[in-house]
PDB file of N, CA and C in Angstrom:
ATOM      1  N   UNK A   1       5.201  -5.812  -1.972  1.00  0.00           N
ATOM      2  CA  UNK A   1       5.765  -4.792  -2.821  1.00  0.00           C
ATOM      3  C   UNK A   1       6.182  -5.383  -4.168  1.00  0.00           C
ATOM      4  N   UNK A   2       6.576  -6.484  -4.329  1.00  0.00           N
ATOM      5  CA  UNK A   2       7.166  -7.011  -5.707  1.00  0.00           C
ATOM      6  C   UNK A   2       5.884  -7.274  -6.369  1.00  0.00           C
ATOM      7  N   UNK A   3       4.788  -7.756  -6.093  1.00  0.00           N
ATOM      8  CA  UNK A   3       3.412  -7.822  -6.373  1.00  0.00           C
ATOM      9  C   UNK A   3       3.094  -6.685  -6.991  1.00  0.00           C
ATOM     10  N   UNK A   4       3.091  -5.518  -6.262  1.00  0.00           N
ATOM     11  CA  UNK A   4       2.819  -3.809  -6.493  1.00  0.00           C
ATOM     12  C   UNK A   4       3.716  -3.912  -7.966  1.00  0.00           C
ATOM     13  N   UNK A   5       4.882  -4.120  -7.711  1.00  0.00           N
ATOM     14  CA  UNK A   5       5.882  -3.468  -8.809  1.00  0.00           C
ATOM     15  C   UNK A   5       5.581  -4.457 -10.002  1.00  0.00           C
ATOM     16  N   UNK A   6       5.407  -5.667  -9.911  1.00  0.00           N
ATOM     17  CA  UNK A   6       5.014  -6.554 -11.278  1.00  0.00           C
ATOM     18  C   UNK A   6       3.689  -5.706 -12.128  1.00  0.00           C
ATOM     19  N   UNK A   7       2.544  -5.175 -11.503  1.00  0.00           N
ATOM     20  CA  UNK A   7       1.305  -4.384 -11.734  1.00  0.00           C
ATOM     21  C   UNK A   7       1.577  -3.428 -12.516  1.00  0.00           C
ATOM     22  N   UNK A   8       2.549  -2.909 -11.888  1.00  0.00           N
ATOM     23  CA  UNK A   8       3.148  -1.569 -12.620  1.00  0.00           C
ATOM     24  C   UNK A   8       3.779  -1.677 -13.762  1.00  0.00           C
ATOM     25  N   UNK A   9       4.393  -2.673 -13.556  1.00  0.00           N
ATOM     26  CA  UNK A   9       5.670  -2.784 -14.962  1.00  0.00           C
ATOM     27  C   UNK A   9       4.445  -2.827 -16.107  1.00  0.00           C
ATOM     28  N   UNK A  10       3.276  -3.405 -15.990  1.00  0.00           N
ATOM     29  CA  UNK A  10       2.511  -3.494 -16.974  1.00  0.00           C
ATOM     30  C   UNK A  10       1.382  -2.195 -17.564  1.00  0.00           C
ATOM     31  N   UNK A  11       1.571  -0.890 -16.736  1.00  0.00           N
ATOM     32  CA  UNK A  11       1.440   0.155 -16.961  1.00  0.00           C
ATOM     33  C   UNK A  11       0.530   0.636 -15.637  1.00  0.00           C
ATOM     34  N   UNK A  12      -0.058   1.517 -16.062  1.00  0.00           N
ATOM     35  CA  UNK A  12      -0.879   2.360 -14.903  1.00  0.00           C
ATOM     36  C   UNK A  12      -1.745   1.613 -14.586  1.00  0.00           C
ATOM     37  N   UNK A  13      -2.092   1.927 -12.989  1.00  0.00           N
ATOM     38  CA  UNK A  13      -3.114   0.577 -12.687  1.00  0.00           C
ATOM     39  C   UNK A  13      -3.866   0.808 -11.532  1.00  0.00           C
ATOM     40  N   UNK A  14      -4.753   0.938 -10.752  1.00  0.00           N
ATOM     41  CA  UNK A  14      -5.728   0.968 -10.132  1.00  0.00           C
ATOM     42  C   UNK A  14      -6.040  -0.552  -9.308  1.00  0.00           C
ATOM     43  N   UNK A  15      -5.099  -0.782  -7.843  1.00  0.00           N
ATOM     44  CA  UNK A  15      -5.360  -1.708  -7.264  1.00  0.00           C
ATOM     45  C   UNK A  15      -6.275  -1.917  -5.864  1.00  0.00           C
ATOM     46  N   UNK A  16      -6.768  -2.470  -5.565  1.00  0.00           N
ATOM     47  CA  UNK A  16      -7.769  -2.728  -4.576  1.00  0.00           C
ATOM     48  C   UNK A  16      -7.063  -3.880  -3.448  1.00  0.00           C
ATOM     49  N   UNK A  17      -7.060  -3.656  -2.486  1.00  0.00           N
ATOM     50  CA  UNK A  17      -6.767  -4.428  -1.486  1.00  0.00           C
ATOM     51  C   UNK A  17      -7.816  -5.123  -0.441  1.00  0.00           C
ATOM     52  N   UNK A  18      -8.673  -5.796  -0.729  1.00  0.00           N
ATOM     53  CA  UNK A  18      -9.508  -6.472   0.630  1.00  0.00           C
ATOM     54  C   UNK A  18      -9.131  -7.142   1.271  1.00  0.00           C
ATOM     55  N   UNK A  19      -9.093  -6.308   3.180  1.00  0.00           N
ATOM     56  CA  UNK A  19      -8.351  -6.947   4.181  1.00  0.00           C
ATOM     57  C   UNK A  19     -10.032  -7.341   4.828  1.00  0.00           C
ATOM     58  N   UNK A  20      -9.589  -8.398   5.785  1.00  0.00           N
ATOM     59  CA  UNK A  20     -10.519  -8.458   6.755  1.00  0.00           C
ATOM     60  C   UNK A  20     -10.598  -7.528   7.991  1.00  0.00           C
ATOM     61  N   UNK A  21     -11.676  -7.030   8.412  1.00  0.00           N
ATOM     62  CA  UNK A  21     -11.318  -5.984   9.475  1.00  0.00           C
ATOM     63  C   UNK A  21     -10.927  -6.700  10.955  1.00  0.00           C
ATOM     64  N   UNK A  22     -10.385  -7.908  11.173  1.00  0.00           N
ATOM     65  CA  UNK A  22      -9.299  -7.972  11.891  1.00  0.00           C
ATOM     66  C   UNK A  22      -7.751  -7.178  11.626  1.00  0.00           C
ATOM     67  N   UNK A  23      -7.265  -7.080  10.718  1.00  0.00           N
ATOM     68  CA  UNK A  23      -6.030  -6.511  10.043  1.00  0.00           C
ATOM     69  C   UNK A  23      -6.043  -5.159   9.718  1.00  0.00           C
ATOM     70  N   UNK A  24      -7.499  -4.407  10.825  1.00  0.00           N
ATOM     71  CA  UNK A  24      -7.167  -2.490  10.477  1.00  0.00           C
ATOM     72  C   UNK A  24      -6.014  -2.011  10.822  1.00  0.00           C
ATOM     73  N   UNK A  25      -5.254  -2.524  11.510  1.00  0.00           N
ATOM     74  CA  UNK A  25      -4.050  -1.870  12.098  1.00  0.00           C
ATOM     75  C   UNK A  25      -3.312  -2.170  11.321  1.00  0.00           C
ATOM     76  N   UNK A  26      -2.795  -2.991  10.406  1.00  0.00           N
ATOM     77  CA  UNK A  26      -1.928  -3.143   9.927  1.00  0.00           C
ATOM     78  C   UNK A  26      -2.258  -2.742   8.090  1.00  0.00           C
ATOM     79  N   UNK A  27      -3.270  -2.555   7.809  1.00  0.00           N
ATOM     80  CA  UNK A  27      -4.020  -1.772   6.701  1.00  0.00           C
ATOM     81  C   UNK A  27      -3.695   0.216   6.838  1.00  0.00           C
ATOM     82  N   UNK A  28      -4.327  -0.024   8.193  1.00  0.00           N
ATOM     83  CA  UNK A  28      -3.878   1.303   8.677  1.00  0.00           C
ATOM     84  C   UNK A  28      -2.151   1.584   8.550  1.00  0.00           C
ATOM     85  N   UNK A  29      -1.099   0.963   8.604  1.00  0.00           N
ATOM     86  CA  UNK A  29      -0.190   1.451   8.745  1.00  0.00           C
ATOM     87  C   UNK A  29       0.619   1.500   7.457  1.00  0.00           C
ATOM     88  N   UNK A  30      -0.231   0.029   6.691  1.00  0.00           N
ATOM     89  CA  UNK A  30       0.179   0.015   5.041  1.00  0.00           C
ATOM     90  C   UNK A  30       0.003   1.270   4.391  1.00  0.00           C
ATOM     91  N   UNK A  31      -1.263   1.855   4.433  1.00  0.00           N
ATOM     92  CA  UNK A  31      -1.870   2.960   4.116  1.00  0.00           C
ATOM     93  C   UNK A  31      -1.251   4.108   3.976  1.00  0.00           C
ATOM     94  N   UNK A  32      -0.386   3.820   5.054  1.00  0.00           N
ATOM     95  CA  UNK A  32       0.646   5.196   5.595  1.00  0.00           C
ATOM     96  C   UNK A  32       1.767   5.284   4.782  1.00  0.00           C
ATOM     97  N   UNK A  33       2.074   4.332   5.007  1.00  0.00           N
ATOM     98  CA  UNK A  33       3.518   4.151   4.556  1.00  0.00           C
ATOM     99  C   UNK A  33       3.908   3.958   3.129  1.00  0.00           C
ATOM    100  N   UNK A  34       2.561   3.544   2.152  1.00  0.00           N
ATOM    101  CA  UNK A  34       2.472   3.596   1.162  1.00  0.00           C
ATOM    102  C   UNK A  34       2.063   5.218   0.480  1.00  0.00           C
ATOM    103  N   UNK A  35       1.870   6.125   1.423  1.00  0.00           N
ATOM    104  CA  UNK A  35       1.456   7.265   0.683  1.00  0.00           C
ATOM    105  C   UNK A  35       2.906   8.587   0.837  1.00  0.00           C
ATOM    106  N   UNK A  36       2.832   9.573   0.151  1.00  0.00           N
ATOM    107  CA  UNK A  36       4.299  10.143  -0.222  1.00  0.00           C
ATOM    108  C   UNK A  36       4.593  10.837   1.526  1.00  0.00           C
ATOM    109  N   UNK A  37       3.890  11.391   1.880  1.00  0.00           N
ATOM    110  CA  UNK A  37       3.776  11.908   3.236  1.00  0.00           C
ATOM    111  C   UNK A  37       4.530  10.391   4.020  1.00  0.00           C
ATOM    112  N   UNK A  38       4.173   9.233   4.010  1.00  0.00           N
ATOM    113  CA  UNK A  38       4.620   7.995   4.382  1.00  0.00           C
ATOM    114  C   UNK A  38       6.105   8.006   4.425  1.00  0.00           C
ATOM    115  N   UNK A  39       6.410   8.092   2.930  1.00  0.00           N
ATOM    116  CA  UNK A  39       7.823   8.079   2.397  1.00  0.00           C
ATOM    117  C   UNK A  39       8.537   8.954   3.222  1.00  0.00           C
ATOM    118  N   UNK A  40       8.012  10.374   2.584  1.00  0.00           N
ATOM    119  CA  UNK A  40       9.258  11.285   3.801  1.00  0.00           C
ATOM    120  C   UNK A  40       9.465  10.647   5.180  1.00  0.00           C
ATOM    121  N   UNK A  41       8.567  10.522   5.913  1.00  0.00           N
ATOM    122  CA  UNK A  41       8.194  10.421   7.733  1.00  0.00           C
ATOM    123  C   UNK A  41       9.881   8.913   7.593  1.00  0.00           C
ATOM    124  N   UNK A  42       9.666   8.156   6.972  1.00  0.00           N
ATOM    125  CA  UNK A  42      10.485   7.061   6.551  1.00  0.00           C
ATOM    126  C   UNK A  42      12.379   7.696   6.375  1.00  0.00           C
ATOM    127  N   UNK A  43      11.953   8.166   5.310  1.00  0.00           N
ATOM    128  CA  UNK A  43      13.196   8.667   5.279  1.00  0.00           C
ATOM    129  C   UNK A  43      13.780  10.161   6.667  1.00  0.00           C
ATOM    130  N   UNK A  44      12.936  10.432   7.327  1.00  0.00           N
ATOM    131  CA  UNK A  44      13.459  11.646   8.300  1.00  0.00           C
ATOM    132  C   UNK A  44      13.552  10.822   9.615  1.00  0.00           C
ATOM    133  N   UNK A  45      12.961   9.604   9.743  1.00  0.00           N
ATOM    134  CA  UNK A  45      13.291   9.192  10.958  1.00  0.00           C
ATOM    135  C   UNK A  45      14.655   8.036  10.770  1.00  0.00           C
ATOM    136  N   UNK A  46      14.880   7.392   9.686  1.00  0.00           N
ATOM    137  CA  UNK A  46      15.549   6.410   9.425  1.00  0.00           C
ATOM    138  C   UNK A  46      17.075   7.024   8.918  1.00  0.00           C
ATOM    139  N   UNK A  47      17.077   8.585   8.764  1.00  0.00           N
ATOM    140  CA  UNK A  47      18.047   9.175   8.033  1.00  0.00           C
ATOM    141  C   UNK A  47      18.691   8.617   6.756  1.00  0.00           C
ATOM    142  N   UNK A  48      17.399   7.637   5.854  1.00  0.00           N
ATOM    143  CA  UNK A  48      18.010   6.943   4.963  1.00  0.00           C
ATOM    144  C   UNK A  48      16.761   7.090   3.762  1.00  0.00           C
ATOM    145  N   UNK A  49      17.218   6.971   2.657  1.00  0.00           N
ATOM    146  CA  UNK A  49      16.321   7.307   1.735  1.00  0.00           C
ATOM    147  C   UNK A  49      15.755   6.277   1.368  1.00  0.00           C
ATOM    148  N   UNK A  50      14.376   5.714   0.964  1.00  0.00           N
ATOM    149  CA  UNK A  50      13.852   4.599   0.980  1.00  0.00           C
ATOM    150  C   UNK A  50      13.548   4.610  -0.280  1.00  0.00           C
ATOM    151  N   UNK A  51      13.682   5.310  -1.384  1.00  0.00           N
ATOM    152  CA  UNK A  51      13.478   5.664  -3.170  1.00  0.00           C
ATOM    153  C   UNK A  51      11.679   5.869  -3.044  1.00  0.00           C
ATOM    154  N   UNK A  52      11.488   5.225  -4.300  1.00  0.00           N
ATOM    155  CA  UNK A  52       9.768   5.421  -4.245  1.00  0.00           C
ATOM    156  C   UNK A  52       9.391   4.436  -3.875  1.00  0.00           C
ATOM    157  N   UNK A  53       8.407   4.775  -2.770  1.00  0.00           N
ATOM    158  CA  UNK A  53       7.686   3.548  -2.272  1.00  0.00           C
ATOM    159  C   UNK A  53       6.626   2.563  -2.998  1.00  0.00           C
ATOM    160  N   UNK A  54       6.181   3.519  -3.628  1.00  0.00           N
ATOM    161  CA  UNK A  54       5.230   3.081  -4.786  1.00  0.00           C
ATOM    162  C   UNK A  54       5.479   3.394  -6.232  1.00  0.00           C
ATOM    163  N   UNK A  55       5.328   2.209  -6.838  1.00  0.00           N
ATOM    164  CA  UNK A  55       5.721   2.639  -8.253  1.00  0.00           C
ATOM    165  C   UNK A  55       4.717   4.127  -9.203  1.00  0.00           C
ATOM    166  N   UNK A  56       5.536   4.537 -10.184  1.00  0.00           N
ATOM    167  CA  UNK A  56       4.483   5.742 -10.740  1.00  0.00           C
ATOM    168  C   UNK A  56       2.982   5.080 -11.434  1.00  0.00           C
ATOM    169  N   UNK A  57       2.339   5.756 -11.562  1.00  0.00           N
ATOM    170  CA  UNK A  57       1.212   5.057 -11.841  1.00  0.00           C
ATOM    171  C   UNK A  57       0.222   4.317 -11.810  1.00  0.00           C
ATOM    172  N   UNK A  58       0.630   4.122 -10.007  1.00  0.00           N
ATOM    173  CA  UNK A  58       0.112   2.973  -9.518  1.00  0.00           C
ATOM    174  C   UNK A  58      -0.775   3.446  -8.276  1.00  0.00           C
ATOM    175  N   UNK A  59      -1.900   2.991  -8.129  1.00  0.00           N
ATOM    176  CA  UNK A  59      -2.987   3.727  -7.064  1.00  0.00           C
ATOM    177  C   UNK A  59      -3.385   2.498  -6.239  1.00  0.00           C
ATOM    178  N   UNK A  60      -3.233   2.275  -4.723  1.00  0.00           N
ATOM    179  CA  UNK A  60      -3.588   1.739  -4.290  1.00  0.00           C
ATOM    180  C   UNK A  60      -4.518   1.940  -3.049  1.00  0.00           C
ATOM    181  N   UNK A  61      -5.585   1.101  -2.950  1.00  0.00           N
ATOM    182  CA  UNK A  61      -7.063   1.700  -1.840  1.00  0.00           C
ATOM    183  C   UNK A  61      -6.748   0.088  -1.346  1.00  0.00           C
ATOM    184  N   UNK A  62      -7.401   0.501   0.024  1.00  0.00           N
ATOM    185  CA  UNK A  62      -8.058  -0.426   1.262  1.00  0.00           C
ATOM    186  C   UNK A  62      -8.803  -0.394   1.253  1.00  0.00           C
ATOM    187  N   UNK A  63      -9.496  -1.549   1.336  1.00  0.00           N
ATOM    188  CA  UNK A  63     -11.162  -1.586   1.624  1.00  0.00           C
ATOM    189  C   UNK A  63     -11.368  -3.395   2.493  1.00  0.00           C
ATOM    190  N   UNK A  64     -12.149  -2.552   3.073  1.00  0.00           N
ATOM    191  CA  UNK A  64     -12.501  -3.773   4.631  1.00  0.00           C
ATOM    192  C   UNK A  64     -13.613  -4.899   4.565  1.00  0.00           C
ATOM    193  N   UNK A  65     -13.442  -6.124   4.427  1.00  0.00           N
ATOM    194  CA  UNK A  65     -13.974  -7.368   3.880  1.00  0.00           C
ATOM    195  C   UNK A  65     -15.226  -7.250   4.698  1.00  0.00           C
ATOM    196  N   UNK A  66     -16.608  -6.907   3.670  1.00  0.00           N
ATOM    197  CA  UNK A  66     -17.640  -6.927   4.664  1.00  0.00           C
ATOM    198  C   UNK A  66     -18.780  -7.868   4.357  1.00  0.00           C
ATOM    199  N   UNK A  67     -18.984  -8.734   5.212  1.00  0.00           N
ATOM    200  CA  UNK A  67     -20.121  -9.723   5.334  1.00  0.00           C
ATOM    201  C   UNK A  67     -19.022 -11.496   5.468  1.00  0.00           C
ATOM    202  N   UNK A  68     -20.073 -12.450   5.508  1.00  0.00           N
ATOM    203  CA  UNK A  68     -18.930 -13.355   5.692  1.00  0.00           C
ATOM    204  C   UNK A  68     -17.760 -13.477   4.938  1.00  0.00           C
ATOM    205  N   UNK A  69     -16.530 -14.535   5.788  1.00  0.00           N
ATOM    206  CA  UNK A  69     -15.442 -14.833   4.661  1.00  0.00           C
ATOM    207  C   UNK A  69     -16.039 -16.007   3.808  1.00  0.00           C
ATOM    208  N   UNK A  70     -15.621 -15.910   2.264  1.00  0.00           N
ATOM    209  CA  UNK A  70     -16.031 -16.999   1.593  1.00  0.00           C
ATOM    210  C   UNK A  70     -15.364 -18.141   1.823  1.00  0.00           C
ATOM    211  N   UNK A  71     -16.143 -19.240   1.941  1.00  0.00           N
ATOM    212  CA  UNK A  71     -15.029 -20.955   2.153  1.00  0.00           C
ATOM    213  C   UNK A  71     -14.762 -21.429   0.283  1.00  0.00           C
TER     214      UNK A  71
END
């Protein structure tokens, strides 16, 4: 997240994430939790407000590392 928010401070931005598809589950849950639907579910189960999860302006995609890993 401080990564996310440094991106931002530098204006609107369009980030890409390549996980290896060992890590769908946890891509999968980033995914979630990073989107506004995320946020609420966060704040209604936690009874606590979590602010913005993602900074304004800031777009972030998953995409799944395909073919070998590079050495």
């Amino acid at each position: 997240m401080h990564l996310l928010e440094e991106i931002a401070a530098l204006g609107p931005a369009r980030v890409v994430v390549v996980y290896h598809p060992y890590y769908e589950q946890f891509a999968a849950w980033a995914r979630q939790m990073l989107s506004e639907h995320g946020q609420a579910r966060y704040t209604h189960l936690t009874g606590r407000d979590a602010g913005a999860v993602l900074p304004l302006g800031l777009a972030v995609s998953f995409v799944p590392q395909r073919g070998p890993t590079p050495t």
